[in-house]
N, C-alpha and C. Protein backbone atom coordinates (compact mmCIF):
# COMPACT_ATOMS: atom_id res chain seq x y z
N UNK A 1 69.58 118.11 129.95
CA UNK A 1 70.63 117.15 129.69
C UNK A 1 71.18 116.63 131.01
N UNK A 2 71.73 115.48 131.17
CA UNK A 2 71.92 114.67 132.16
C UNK A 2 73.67 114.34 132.25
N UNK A 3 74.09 116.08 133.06
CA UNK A 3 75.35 115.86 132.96
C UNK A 3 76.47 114.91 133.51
N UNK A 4 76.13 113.94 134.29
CA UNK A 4 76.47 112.84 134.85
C UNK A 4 76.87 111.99 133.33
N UNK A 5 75.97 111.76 132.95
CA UNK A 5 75.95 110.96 131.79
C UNK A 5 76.94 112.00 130.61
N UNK A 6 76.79 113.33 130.17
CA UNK A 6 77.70 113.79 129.64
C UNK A 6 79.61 113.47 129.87
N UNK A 7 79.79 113.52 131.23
CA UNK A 7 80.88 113.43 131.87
C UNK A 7 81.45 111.78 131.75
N UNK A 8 80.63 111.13 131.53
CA UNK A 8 80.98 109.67 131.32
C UNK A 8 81.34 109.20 130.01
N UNK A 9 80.40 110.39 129.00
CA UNK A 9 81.31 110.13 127.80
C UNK A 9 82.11 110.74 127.81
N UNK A 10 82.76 112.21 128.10
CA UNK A 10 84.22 112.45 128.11
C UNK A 10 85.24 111.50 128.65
N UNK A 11 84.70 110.80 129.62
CA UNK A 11 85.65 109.72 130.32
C UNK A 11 85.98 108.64 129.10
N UNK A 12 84.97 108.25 128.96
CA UNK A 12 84.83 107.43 127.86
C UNK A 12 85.43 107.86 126.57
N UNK A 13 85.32 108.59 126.05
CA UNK A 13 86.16 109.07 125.55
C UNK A 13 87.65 109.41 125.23
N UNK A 14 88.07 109.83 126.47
CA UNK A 14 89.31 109.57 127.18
C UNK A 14 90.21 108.57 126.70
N UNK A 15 89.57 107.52 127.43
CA UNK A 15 90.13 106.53 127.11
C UNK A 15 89.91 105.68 126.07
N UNK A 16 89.04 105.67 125.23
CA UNK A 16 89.08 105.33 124.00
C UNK A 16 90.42 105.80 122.92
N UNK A 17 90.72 107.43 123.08
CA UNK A 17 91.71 107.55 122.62
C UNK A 17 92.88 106.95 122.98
N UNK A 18 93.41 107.30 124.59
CA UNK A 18 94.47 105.89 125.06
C UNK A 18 94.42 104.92 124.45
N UNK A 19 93.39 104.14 124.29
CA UNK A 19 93.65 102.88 123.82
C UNK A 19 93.54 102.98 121.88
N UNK A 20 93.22 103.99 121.60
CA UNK A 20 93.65 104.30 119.98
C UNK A 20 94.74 104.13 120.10
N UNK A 21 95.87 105.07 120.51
CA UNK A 21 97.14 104.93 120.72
C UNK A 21 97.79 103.99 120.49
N UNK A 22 97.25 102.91 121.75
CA UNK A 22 97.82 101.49 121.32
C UNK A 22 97.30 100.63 120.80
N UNK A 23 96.21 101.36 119.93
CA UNK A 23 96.15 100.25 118.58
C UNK A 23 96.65 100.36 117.59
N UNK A 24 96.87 101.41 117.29
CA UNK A 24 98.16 101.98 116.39
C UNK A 24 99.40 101.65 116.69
N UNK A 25 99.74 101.83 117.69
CA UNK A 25 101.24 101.32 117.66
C UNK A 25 100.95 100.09 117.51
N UNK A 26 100.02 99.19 117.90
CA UNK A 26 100.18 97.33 117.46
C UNK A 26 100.33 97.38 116.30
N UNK A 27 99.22 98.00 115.82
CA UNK A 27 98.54 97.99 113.79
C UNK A 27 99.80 98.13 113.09
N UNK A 28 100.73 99.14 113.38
CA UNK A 28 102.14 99.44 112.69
C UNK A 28 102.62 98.04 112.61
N UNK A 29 102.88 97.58 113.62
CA UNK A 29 103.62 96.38 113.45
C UNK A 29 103.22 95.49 113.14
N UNK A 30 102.00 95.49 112.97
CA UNK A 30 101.52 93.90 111.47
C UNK A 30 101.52 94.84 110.26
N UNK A 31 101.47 95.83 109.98
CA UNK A 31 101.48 96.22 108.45
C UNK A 31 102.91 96.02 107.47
N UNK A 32 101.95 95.58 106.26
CA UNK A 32 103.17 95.31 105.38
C UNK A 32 102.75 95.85 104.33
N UNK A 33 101.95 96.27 104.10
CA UNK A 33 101.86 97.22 102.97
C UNK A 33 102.74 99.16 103.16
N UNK A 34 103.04 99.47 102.58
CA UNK A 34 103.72 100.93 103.08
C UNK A 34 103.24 101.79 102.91
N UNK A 35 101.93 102.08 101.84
CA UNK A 35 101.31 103.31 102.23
C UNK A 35 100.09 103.33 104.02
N UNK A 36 99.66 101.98 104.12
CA UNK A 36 99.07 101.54 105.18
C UNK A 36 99.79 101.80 106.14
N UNK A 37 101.03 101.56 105.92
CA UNK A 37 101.86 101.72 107.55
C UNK A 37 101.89 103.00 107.69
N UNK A 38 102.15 104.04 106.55
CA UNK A 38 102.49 105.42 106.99
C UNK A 38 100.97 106.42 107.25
N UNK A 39 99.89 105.46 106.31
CA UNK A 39 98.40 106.22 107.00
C UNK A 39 98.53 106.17 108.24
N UNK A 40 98.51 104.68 109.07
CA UNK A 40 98.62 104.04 110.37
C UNK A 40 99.56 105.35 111.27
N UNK A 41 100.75 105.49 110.75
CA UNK A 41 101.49 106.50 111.23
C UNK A 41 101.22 107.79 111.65
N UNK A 42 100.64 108.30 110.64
CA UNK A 42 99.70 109.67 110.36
C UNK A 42 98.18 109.25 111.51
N UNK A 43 97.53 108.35 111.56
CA UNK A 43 97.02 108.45 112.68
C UNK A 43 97.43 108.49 113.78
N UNK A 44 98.31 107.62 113.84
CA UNK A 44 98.57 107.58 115.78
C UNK A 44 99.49 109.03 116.00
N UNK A 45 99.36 109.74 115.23
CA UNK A 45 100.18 111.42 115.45
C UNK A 45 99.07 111.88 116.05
N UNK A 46 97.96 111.64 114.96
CA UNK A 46 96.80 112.39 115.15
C UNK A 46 95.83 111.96 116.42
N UNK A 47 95.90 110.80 116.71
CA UNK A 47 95.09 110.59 117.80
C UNK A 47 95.73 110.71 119.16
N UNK A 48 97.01 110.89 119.24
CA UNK A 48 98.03 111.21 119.99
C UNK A 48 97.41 112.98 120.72
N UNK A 49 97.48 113.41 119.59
CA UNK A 49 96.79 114.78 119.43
C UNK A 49 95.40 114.95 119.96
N UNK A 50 94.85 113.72 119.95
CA UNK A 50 92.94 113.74 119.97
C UNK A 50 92.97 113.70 122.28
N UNK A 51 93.90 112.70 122.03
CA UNK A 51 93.85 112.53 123.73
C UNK A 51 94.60 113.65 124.19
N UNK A 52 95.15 114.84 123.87
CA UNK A 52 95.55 115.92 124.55
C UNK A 52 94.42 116.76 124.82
N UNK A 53 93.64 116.70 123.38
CA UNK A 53 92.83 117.54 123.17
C UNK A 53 91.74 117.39 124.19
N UNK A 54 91.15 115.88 124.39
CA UNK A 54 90.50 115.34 125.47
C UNK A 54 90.61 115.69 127.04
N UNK A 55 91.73 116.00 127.05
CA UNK A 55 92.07 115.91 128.75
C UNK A 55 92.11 116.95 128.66
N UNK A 56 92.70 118.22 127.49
CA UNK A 56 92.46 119.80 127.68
C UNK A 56 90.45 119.98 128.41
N UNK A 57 89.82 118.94 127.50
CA UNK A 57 88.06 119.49 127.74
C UNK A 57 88.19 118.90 129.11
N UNK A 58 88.44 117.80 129.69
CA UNK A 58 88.15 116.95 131.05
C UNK A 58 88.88 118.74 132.02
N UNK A 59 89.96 119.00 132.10
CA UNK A 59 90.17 119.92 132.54
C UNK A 59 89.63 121.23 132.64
N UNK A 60 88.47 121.64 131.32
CA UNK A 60 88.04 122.73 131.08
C UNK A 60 86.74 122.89 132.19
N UNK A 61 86.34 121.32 132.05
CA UNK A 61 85.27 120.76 133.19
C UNK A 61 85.25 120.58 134.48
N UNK A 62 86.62 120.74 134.69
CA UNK A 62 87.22 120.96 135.81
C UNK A 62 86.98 118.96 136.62
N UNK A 63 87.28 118.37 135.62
CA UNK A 63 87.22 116.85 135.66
C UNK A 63 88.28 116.36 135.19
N UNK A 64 88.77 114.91 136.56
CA UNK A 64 89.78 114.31 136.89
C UNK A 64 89.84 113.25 135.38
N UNK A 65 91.34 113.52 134.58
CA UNK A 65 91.22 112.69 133.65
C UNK A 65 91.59 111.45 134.37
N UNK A 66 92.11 111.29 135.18
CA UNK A 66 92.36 109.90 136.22
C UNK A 66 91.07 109.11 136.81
N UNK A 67 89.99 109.93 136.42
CA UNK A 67 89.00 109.12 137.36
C UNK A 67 88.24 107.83 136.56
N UNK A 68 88.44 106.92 137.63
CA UNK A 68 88.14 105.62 137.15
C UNK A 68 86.26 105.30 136.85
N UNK A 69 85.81 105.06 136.17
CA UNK A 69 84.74 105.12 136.12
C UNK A 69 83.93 103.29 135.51
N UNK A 70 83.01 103.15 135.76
CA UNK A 70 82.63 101.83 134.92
C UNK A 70 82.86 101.67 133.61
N UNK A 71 82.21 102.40 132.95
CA UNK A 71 82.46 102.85 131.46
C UNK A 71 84.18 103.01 131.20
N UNK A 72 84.70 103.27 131.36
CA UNK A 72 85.74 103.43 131.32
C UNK A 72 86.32 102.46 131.18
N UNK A 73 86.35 101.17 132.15
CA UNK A 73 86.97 100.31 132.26
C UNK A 73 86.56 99.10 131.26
N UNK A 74 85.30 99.59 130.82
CA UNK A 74 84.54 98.91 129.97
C UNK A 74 85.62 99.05 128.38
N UNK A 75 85.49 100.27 128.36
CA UNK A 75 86.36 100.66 127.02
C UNK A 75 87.85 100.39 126.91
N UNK A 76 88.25 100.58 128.52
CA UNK A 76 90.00 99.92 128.45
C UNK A 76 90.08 98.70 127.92
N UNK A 77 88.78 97.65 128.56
CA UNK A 77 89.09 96.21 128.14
C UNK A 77 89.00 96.24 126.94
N UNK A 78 87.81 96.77 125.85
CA UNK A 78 87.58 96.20 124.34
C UNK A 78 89.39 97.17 123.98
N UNK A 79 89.74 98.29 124.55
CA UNK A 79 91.06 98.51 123.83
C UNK A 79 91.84 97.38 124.10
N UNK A 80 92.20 96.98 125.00
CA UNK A 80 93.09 95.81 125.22
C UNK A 80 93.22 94.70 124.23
N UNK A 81 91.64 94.23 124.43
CA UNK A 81 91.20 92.88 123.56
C UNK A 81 91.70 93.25 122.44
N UNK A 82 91.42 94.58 121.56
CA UNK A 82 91.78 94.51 120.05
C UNK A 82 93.33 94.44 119.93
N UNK A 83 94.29 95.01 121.24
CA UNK A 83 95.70 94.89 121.13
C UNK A 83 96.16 93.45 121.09
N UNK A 84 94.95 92.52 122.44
CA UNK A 84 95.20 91.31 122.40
C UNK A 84 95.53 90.55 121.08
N UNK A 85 94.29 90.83 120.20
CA UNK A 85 93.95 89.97 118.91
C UNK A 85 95.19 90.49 117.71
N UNK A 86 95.45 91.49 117.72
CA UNK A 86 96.49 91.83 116.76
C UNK A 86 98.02 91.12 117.39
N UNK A 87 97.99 91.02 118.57
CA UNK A 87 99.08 89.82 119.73
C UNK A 87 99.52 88.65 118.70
N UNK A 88 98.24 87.89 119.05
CA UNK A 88 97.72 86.45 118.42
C UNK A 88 97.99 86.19 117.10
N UNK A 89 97.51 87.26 116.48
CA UNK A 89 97.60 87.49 114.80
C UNK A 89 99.29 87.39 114.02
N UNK A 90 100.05 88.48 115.03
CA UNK A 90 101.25 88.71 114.63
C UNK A 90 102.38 86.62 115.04
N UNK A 91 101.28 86.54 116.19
CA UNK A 91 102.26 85.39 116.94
C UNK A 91 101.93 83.71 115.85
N UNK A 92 101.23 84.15 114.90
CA UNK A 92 100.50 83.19 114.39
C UNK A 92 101.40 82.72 112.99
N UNK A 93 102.09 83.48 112.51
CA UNK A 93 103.36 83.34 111.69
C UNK A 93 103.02 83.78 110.55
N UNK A 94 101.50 84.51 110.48
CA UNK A 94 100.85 84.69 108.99
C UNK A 94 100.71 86.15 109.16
N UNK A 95 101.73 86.94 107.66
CA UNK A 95 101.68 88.14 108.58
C UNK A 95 100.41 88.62 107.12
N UNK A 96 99.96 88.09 106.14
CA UNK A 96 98.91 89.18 105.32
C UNK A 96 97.89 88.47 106.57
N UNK A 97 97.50 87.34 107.34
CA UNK A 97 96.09 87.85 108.08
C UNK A 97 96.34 88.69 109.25
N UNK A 98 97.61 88.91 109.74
CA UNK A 98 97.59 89.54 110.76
C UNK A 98 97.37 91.10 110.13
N UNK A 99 97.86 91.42 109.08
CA UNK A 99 97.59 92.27 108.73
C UNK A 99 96.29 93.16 108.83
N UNK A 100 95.02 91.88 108.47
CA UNK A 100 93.97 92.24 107.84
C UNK A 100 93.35 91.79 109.53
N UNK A 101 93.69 91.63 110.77
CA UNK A 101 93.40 91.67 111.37
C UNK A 101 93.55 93.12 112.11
N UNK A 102 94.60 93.54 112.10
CA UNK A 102 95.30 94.95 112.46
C UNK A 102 93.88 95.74 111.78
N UNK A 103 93.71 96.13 110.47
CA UNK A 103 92.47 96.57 110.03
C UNK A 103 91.34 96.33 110.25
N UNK A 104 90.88 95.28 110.60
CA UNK A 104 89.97 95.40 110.89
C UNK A 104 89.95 95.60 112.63
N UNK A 105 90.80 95.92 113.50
CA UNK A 105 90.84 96.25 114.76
C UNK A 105 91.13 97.95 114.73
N UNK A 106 91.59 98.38 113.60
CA UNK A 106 91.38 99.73 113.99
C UNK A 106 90.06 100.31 113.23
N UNK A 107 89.59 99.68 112.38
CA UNK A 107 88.07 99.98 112.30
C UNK A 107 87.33 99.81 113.76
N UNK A 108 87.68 98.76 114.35
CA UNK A 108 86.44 98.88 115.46
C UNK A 108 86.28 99.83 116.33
N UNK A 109 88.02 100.19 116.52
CA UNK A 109 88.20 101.27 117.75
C UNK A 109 88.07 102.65 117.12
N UNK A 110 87.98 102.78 115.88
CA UNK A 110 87.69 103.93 115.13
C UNK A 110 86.38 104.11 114.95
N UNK A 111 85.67 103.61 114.72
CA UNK A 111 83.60 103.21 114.88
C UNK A 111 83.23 104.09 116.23
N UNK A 112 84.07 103.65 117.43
CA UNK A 112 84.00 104.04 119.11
C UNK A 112 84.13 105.45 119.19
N UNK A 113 85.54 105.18 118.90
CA UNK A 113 86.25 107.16 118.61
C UNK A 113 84.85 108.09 117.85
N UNK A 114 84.63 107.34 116.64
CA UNK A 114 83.66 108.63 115.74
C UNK A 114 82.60 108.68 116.32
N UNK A 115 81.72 107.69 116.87
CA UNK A 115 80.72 107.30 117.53
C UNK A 115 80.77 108.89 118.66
N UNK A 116 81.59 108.75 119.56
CA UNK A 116 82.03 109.57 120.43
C UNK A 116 81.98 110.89 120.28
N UNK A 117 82.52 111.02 118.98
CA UNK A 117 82.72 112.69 118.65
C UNK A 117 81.44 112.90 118.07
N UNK A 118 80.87 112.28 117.67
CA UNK A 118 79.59 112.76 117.03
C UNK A 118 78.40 112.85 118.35
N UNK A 119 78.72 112.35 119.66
CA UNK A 119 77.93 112.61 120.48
C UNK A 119 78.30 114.21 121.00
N UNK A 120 79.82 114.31 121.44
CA UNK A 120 80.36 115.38 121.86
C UNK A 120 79.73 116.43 121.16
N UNK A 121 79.23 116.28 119.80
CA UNK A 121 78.82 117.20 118.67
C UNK A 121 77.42 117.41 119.26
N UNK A 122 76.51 116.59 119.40
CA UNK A 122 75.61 116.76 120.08
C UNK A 122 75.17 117.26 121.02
N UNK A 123 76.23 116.88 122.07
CA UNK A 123 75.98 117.93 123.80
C UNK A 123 76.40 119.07 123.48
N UNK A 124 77.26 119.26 122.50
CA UNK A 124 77.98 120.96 122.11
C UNK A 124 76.66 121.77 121.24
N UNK A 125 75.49 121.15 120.32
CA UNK A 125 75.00 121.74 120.10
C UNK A 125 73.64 121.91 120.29
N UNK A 126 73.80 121.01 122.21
CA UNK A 126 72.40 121.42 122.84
C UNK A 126 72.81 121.64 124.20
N UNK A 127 73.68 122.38 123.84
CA UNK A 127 74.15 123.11 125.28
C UNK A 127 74.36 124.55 125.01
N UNK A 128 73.98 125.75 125.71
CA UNK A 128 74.41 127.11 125.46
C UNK A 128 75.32 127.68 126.43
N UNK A 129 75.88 128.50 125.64
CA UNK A 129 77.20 129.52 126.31
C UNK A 129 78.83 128.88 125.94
N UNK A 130 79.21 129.15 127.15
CA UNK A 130 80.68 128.71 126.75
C UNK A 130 80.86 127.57 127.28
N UNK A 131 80.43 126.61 127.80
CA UNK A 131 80.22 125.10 127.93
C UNK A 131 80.19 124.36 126.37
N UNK A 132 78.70 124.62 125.72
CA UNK A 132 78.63 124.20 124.24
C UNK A 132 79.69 124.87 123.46
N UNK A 133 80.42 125.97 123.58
CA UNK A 133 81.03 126.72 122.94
C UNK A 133 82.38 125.96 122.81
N UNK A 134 82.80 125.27 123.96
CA UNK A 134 83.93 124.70 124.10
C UNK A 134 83.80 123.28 123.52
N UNK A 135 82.69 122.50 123.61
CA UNK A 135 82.73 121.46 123.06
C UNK A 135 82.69 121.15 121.93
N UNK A 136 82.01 122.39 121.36
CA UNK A 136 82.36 122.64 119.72
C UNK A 136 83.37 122.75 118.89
N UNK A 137 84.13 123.54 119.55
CA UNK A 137 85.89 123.96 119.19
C UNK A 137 86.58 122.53 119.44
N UNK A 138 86.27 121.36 120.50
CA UNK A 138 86.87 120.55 120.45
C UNK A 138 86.89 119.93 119.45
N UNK A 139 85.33 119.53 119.13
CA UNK A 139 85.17 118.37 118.30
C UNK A 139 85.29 119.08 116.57
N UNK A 140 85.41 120.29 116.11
CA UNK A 140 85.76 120.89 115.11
C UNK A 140 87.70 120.53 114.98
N UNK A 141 88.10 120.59 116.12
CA UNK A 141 89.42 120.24 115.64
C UNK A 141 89.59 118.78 115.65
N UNK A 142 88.96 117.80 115.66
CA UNK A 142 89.02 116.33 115.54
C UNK A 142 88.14 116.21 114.73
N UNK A 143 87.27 116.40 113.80
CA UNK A 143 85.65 115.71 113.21
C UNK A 143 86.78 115.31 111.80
N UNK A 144 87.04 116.18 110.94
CA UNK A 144 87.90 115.19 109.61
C UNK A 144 88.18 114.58 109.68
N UNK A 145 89.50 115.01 110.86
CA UNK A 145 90.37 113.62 111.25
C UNK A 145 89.99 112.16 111.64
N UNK A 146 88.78 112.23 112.28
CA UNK A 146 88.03 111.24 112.55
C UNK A 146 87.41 110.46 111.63
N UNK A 147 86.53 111.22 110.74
CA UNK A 147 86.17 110.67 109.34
C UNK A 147 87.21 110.12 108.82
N UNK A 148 87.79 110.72 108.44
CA UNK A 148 89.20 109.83 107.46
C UNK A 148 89.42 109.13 108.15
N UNK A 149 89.89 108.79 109.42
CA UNK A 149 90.35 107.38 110.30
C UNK A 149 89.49 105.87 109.99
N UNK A 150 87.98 106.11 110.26
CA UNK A 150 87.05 105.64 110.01
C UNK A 150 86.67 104.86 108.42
N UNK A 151 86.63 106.08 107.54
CA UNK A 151 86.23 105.71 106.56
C UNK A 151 87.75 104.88 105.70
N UNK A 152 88.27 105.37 106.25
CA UNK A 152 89.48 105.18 105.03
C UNK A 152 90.19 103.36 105.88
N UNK A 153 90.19 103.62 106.80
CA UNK A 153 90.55 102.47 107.86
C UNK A 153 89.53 101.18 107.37
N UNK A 154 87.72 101.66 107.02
CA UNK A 154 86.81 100.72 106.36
C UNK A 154 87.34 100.20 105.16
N UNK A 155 87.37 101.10 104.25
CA UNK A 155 88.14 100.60 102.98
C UNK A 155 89.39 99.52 103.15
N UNK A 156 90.22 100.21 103.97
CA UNK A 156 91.90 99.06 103.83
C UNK A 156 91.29 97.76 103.99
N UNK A 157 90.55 97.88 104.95
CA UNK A 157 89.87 96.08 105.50
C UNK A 157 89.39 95.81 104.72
N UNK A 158 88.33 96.01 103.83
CA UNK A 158 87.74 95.12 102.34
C UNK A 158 88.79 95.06 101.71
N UNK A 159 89.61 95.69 101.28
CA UNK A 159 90.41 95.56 99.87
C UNK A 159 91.74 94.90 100.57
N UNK A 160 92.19 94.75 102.14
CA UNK A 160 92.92 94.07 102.40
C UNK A 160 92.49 92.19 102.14
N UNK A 161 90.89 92.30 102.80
CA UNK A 161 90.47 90.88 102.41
C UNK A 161 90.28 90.41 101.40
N UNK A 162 89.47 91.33 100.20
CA UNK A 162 89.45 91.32 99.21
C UNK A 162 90.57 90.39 98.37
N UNK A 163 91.89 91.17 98.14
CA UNK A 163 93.09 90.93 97.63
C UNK A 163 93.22 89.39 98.73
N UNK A 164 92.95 89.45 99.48
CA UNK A 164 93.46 87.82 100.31
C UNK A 164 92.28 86.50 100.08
N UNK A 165 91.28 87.07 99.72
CA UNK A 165 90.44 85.83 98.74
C UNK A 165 90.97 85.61 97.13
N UNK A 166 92.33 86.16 96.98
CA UNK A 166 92.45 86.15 95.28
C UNK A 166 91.37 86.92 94.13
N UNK A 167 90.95 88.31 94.65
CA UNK A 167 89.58 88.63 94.09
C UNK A 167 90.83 90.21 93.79
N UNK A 168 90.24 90.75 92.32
CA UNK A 168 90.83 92.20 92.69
C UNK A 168 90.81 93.06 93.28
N UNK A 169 91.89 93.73 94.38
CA UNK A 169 91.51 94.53 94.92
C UNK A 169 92.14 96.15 94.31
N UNK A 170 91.51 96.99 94.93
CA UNK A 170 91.92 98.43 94.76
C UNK A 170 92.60 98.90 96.47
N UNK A 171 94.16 98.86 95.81
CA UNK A 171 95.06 99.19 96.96
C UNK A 171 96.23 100.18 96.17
N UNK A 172 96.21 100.99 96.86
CA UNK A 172 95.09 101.46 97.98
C UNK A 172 93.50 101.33 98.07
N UNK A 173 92.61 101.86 99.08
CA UNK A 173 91.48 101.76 98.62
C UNK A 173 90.79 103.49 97.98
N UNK A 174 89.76 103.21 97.63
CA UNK A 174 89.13 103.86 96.74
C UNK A 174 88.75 105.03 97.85
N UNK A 175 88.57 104.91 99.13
CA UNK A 175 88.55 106.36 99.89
C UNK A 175 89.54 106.90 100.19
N UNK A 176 90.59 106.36 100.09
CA UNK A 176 92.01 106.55 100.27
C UNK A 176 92.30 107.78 98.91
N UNK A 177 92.23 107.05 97.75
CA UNK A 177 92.48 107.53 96.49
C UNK A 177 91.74 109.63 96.11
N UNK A 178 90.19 109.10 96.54
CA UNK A 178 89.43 109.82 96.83
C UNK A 178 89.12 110.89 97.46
N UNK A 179 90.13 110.87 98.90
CA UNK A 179 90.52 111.42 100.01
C UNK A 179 89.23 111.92 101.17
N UNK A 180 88.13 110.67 100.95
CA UNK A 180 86.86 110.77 102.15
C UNK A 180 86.75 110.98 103.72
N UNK A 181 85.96 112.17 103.29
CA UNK A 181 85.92 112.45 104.63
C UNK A 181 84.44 112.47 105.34
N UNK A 182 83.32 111.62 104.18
CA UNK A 182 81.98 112.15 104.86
C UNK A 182 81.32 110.17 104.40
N UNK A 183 80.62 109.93 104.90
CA UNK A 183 79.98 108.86 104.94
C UNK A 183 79.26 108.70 103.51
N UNK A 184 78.95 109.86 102.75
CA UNK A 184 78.64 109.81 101.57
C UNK A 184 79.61 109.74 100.70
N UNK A 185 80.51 110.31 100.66
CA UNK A 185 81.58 109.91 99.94
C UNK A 185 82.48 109.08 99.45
N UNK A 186 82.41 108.16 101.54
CA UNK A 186 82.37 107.12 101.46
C UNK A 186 82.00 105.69 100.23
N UNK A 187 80.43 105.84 100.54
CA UNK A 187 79.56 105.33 99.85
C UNK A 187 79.89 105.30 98.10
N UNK A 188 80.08 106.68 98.09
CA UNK A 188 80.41 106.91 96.62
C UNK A 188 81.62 106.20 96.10
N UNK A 189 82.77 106.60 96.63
CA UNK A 189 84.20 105.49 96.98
C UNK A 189 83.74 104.02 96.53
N UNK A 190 83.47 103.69 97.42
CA UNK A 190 83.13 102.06 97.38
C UNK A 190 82.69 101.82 95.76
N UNK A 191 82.04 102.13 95.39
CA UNK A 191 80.69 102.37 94.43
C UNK A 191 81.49 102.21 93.04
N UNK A 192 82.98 103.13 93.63
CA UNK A 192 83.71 103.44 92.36
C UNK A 192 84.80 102.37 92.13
N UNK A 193 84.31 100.96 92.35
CA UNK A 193 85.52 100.05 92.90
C UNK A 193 85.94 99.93 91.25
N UNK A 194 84.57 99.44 90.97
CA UNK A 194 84.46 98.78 89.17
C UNK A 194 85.54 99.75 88.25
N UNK A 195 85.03 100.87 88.26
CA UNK A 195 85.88 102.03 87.52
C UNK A 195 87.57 101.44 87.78
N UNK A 196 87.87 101.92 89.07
CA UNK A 196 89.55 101.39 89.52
C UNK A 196 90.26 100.46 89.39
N UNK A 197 89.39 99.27 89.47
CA UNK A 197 90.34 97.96 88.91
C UNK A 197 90.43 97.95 87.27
């Protein structure tokens, strides 16, 4: 394994969560639905939590969570941009698309995040000793949480657009209802739209 490249996704990583942070705090403030705002809520606790957890491993590695890296800066900008666009959205006077913009911006940065942990999952379970040992314990205390961010964050955005083409939606959505935490379940969720309306 090519720990250079390992260390760049913790960086990466890193800051992906930072900039979770503040996509959540934007996302809050276009939501107008109230169970959405308080999911939204319940994440940014939790990802609040994910970047401690992060800089606990950068430290375990005995690696600078300050260090500036390409990648890194790569991921600050797309965090920015999605804060940008939820900016625009809110400044636009229309708050159900800003809404459904907010959703679909924490799907993207949530795609990044899971993307991430499912690599971390990877170097943890092709690495031996207490190196893999540690990266395991990390990503065991973030992997649900992550799923649900993801999956359930997918859902709000269809059934937010959904309901904004005049089409029925299920709102909450159906992984929400469901309480998904696996990509199959997901799947299954969706599946079960017909049943819910």
């Amino acid at each position: 394994m090519k720990n250079e490249q390992v260390h760049q996704l913790l960086y990466e990583a890193l800051e992906t969560e930072i900039g979770g942070v503040l996509v959540y705090k934007t996302a809050i403030r276009c939501a107008l639905n109230d169970d959405l705002k308080e999911e939204w809520e319940k994440y940014l606790d939790q990802t609040e939590n994910h970047e401690r957890i992060i800089r606990e491993l950068l430290g375990k590695f005995e690696l600078d969570p300050d260090m500036e890296t390409p990648g890194r800066k790569i991921v600050r900008h797309i965090g920015q941009s999605l804060v940008k666009a939820m900016e625009l959205a809110l400044e636009s006077g229309n708050t159900q698309a800003a809404q459904i913009v907010a959703a679909e911006c924490v799907v993207e940065a949530e795609t990044k995040d899971h993307l991430n942990w499912e690599l971390v999952a990877q170097v943890a379970e092709n690495t031996e000793g207490e190196e893999g040992n540690i990266l395991m314990a990390a990503h065991e205390q973030v992997e649900k949480e992550e799923d649900e961010h993801l999956y359930h964050s997918t859902g709000w955005a269809r059934e937010l657009w959904i309901d904004s083409l005049g089409l029925p939606a299920v709102i909450p959505p159906p992984e929400e209802e469901k309480q998904v935490q696996t990509a199959i379940g997901a799947a299954r969720a969706k599946q079960s739209r017909a049943e819910l309306l």
